[in-house]
PDB file of N, CA and C in Angstrom:
ATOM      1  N   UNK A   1     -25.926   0.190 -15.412  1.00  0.00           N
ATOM      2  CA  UNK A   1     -24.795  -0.078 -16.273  1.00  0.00           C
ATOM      3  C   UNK A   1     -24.055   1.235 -16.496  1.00  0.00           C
ATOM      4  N   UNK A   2     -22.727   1.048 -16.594  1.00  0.00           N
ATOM      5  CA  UNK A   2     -22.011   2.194 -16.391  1.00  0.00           C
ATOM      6  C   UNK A   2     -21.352   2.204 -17.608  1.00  0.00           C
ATOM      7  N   UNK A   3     -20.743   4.019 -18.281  1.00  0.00           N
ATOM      8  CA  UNK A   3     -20.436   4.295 -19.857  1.00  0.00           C
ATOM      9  C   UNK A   3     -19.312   4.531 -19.355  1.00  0.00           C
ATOM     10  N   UNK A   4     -18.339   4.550 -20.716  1.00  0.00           N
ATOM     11  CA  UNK A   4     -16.962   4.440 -20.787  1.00  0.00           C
ATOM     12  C   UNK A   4     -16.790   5.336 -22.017  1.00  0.00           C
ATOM     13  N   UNK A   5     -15.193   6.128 -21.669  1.00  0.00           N
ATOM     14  CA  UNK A   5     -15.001   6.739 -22.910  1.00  0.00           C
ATOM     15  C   UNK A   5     -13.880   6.467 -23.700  1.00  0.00           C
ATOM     16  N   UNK A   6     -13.587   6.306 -24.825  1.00  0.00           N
ATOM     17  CA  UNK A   6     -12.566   6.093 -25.684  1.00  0.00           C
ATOM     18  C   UNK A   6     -11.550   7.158 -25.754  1.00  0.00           C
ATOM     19  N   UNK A   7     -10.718   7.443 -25.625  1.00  0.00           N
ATOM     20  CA  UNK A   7      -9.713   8.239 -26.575  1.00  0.00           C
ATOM     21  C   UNK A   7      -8.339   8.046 -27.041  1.00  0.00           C
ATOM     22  N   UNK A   8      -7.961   8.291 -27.887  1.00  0.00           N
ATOM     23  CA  UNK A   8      -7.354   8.092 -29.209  1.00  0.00           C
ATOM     24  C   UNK A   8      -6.136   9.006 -28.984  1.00  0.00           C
ATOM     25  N   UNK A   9      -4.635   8.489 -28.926  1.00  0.00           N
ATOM     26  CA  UNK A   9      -4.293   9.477 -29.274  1.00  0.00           C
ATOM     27  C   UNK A   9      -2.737   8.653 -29.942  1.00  0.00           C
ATOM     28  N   UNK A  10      -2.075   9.663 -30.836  1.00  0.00           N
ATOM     29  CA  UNK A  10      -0.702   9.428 -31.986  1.00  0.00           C
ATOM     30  C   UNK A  10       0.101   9.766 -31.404  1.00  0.00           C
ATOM     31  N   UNK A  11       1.189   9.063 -31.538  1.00  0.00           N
ATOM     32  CA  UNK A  11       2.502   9.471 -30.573  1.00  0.00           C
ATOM     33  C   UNK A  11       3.669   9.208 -32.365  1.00  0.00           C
ATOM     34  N   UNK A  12       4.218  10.184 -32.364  1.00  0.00           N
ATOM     35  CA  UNK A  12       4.999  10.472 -33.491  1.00  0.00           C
ATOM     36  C   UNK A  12       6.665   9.608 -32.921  1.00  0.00           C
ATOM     37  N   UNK A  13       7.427   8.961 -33.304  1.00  0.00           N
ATOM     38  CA  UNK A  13       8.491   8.805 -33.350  1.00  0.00           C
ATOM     39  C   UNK A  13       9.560   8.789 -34.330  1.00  0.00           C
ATOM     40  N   UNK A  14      10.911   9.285 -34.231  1.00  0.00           N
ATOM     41  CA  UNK A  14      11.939   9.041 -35.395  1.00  0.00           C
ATOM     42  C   UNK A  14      12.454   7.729 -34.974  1.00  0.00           C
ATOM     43  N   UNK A  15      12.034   7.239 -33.792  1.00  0.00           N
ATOM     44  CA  UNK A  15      12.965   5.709 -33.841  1.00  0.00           C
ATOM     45  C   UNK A  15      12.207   4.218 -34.505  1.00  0.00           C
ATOM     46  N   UNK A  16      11.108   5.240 -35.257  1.00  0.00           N
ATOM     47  CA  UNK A  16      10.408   4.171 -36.370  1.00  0.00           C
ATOM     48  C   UNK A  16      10.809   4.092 -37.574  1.00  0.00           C
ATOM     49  N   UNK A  17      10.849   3.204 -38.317  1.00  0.00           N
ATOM     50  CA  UNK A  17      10.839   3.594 -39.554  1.00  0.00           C
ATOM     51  C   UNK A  17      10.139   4.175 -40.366  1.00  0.00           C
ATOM     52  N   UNK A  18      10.323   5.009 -41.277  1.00  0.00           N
ATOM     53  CA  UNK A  18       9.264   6.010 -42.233  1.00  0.00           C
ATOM     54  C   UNK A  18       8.325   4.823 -42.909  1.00  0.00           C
ATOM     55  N   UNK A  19       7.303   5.589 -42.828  1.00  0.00           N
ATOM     56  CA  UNK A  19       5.701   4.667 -43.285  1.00  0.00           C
ATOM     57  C   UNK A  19       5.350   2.993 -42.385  1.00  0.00           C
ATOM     58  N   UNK A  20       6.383   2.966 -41.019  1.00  0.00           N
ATOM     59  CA  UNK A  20       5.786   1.841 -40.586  1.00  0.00           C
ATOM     60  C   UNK A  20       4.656   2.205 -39.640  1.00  0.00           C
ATOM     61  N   UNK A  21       4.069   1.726 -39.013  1.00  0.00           N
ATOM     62  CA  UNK A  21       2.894   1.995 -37.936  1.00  0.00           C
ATOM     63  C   UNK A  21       3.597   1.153 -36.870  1.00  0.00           C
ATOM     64  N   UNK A  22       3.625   2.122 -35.382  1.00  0.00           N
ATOM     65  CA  UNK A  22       3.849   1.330 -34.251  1.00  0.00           C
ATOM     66  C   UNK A  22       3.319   0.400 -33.609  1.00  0.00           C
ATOM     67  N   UNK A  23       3.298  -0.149 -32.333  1.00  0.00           N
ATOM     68  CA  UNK A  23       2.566  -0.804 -32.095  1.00  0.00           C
ATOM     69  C   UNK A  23       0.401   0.019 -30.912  1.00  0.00           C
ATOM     70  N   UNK A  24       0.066  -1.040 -30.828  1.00  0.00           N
ATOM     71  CA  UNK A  24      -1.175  -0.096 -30.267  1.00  0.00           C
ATOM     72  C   UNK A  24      -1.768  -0.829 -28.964  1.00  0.00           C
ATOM     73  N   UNK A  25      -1.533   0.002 -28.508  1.00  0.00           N
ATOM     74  CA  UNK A  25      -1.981   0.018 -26.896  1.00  0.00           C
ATOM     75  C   UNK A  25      -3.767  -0.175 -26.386  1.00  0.00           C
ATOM     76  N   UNK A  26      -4.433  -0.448 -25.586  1.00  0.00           N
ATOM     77  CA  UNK A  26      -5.198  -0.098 -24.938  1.00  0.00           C
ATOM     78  C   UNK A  26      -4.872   0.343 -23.499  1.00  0.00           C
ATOM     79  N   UNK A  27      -4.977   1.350 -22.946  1.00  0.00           N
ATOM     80  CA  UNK A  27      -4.751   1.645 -21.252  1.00  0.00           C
ATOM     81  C   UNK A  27      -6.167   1.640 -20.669  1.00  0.00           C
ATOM     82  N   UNK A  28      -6.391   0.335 -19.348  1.00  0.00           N
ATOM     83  CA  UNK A  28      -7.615   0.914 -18.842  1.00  0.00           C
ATOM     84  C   UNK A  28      -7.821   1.541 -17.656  1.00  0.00           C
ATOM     85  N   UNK A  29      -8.325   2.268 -17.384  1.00  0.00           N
ATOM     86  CA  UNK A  29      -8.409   2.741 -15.845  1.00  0.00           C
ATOM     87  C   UNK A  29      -9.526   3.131 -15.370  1.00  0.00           C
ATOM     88  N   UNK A  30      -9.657   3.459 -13.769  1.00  0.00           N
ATOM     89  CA  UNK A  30     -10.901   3.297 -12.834  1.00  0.00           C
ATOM     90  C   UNK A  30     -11.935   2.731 -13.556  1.00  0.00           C
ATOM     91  N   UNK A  31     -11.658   1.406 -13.767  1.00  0.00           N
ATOM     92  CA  UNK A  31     -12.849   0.480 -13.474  1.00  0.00           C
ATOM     93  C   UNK A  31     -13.778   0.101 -12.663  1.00  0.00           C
ATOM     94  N   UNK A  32     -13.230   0.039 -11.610  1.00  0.00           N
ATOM     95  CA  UNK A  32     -13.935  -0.574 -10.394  1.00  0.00           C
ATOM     96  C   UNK A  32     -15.096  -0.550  -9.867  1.00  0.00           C
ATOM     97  N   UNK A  33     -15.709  -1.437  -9.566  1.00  0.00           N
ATOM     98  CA  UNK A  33     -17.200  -0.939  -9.404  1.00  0.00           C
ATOM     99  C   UNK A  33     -18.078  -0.331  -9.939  1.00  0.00           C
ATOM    100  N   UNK A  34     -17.580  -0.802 -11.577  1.00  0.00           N
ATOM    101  CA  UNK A  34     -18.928  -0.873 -12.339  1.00  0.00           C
ATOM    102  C   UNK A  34     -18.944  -1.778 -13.602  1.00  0.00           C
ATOM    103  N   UNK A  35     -20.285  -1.817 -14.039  1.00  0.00           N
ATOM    104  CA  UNK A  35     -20.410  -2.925 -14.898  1.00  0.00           C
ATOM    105  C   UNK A  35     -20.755  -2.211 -16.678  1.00  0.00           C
ATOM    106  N   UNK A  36     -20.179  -3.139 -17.258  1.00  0.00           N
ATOM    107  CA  UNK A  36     -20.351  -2.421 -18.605  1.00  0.00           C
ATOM    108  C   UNK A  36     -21.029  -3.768 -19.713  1.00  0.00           C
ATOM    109  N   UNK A  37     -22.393  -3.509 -19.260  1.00  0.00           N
ATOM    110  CA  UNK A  37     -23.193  -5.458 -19.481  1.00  0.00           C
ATOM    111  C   UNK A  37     -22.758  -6.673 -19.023  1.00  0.00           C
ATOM    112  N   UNK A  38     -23.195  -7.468 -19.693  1.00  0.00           N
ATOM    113  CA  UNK A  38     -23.553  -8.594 -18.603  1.00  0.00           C
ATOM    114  C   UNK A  38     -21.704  -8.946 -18.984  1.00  0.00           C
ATOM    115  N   UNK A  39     -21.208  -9.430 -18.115  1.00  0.00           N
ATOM    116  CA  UNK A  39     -20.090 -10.103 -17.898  1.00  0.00           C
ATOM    117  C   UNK A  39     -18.982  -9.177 -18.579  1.00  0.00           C
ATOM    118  N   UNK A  40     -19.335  -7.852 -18.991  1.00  0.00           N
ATOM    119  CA  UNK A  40     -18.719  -6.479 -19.310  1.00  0.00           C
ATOM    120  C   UNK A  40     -18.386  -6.799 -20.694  1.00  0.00           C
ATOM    121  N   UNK A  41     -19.618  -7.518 -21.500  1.00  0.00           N
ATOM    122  CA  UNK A  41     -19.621  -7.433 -22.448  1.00  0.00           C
ATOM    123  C   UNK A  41     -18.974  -6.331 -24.042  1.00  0.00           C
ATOM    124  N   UNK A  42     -19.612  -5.474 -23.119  1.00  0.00           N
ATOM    125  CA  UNK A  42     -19.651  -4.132 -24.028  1.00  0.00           C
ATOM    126  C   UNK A  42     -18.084  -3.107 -24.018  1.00  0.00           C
ATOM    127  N   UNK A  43     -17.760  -3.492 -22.846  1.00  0.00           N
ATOM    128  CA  UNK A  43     -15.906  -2.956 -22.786  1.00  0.00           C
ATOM    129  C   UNK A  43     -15.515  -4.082 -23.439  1.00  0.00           C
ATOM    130  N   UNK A  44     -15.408  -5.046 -23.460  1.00  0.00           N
ATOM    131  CA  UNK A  44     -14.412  -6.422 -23.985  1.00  0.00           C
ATOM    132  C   UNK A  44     -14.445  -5.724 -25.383  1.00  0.00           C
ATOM    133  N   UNK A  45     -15.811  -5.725 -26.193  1.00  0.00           N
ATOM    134  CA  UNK A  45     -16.420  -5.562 -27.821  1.00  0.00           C
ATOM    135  C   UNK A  45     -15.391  -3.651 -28.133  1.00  0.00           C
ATOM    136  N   UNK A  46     -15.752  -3.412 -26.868  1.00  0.00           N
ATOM    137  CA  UNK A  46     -14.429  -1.922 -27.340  1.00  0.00           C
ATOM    138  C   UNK A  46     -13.159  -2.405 -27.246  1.00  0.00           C
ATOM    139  N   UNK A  47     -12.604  -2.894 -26.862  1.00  0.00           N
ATOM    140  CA  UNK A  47     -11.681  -3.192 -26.847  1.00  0.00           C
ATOM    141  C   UNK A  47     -10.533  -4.168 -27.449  1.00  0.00           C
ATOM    142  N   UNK A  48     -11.612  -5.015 -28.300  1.00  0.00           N
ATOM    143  CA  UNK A  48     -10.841  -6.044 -29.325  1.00  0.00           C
ATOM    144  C   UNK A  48     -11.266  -5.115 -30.773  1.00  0.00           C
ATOM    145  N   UNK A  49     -12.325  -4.427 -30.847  1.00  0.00           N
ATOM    146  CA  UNK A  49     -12.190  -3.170 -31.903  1.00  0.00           C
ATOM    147  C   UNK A  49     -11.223  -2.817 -32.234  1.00  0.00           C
ATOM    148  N   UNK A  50     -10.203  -2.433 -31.189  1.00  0.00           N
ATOM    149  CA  UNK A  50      -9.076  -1.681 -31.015  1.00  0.00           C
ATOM    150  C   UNK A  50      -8.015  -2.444 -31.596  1.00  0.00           C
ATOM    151  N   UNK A  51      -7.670  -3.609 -32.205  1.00  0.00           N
ATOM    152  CA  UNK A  51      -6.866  -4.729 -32.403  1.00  0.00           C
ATOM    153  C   UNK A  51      -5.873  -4.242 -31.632  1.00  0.00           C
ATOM    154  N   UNK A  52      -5.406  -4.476 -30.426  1.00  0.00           N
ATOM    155  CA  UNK A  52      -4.611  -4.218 -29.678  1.00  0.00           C
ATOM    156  C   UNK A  52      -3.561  -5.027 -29.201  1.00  0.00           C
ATOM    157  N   UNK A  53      -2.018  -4.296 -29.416  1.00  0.00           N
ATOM    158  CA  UNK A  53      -0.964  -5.205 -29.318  1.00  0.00           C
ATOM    159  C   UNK A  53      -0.626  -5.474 -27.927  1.00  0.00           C
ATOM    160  N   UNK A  54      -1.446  -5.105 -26.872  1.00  0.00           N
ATOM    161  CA  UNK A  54      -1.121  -5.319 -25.585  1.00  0.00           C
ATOM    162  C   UNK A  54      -2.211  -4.528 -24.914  1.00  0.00           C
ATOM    163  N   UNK A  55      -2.938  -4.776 -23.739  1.00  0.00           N
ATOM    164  CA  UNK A  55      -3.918  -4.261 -22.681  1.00  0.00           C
ATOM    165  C   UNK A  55      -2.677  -3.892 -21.890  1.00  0.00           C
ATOM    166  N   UNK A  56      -3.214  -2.480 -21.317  1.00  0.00           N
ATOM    167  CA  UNK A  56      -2.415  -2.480 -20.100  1.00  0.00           C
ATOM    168  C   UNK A  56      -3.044  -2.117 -18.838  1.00  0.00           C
ATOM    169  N   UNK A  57      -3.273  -1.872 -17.452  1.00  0.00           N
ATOM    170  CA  UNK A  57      -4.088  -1.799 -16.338  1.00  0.00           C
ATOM    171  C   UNK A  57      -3.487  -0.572 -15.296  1.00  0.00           C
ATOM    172  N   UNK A  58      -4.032   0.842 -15.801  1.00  0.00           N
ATOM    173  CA  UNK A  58      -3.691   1.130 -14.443  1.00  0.00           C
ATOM    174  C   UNK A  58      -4.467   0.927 -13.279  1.00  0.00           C
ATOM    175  N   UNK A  59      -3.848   1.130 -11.751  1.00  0.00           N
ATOM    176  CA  UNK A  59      -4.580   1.175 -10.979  1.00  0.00           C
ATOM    177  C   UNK A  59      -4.286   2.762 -10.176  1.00  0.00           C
ATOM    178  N   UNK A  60      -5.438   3.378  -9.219  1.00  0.00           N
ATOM    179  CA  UNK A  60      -5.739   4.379  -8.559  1.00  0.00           C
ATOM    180  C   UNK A  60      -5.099   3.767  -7.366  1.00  0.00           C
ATOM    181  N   UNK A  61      -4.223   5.192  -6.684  1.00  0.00           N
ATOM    182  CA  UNK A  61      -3.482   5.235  -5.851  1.00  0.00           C
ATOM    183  C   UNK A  61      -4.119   4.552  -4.538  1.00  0.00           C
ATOM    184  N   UNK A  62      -5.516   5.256  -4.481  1.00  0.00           N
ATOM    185  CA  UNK A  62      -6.715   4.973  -3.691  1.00  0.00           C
ATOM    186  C   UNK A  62      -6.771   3.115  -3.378  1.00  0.00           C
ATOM    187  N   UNK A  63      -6.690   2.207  -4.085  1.00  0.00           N
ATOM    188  CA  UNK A  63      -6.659   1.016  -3.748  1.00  0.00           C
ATOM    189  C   UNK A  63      -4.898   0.537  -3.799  1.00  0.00           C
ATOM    190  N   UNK A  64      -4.215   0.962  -4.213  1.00  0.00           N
ATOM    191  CA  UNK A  64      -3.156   0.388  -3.508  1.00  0.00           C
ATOM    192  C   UNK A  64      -3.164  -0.150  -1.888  1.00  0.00           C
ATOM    193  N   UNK A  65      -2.848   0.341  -1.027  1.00  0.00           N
ATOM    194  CA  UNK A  65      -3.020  -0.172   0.235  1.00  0.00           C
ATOM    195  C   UNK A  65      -3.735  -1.715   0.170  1.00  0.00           C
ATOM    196  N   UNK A  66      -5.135  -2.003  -0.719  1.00  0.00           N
ATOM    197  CA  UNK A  66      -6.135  -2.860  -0.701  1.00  0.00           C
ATOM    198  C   UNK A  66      -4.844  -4.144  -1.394  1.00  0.00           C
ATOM    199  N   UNK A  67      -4.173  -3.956  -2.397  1.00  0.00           N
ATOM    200  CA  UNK A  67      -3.396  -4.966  -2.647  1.00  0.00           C
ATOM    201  C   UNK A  67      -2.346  -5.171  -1.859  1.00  0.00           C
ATOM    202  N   UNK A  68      -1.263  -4.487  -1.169  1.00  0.00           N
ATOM    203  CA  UNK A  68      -0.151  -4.465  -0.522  1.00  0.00           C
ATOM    204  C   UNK A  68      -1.421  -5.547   0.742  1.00  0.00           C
ATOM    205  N   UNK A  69      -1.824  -5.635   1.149  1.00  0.00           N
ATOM    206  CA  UNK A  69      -2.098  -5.986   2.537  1.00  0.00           C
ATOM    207  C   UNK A  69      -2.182  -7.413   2.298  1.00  0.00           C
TER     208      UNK A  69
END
């Protein structure tokens, strides 16, 4: 079973309004080929932690080609 790391980070804007909170992201990347418990239990449970207003997916340049084909 393979570990994953969190990090956190604040992005300041003036095109918010004062005292609102933006919205919150998760970004995931190089996943591939590995497992994080059974049915990747344990990333899902990080990741709804996060109450997150949107998942987003990067992918590694390295498998491009694998989708284009």
């Amino acid at each position: 079973m393979s570990d994953f790391k969190i990090f956190e980070y604040e992005i300041n804007t003036a095109k918010l309004p004062a005292g609102s909170t933006g919205p919150v992201f998760v970004m995931l990347a190089d996943l591939h080929n590995h497992s994080y418990g059974e049915e990747n239990e344990r990333l899902a449970e990080a990741i709804f932690a996060q109450e997150p207003d949107a998942v987003l997916v990067a992918r590694s340049e390295e498998h491009t080609s694998e989708l284009q084909s």
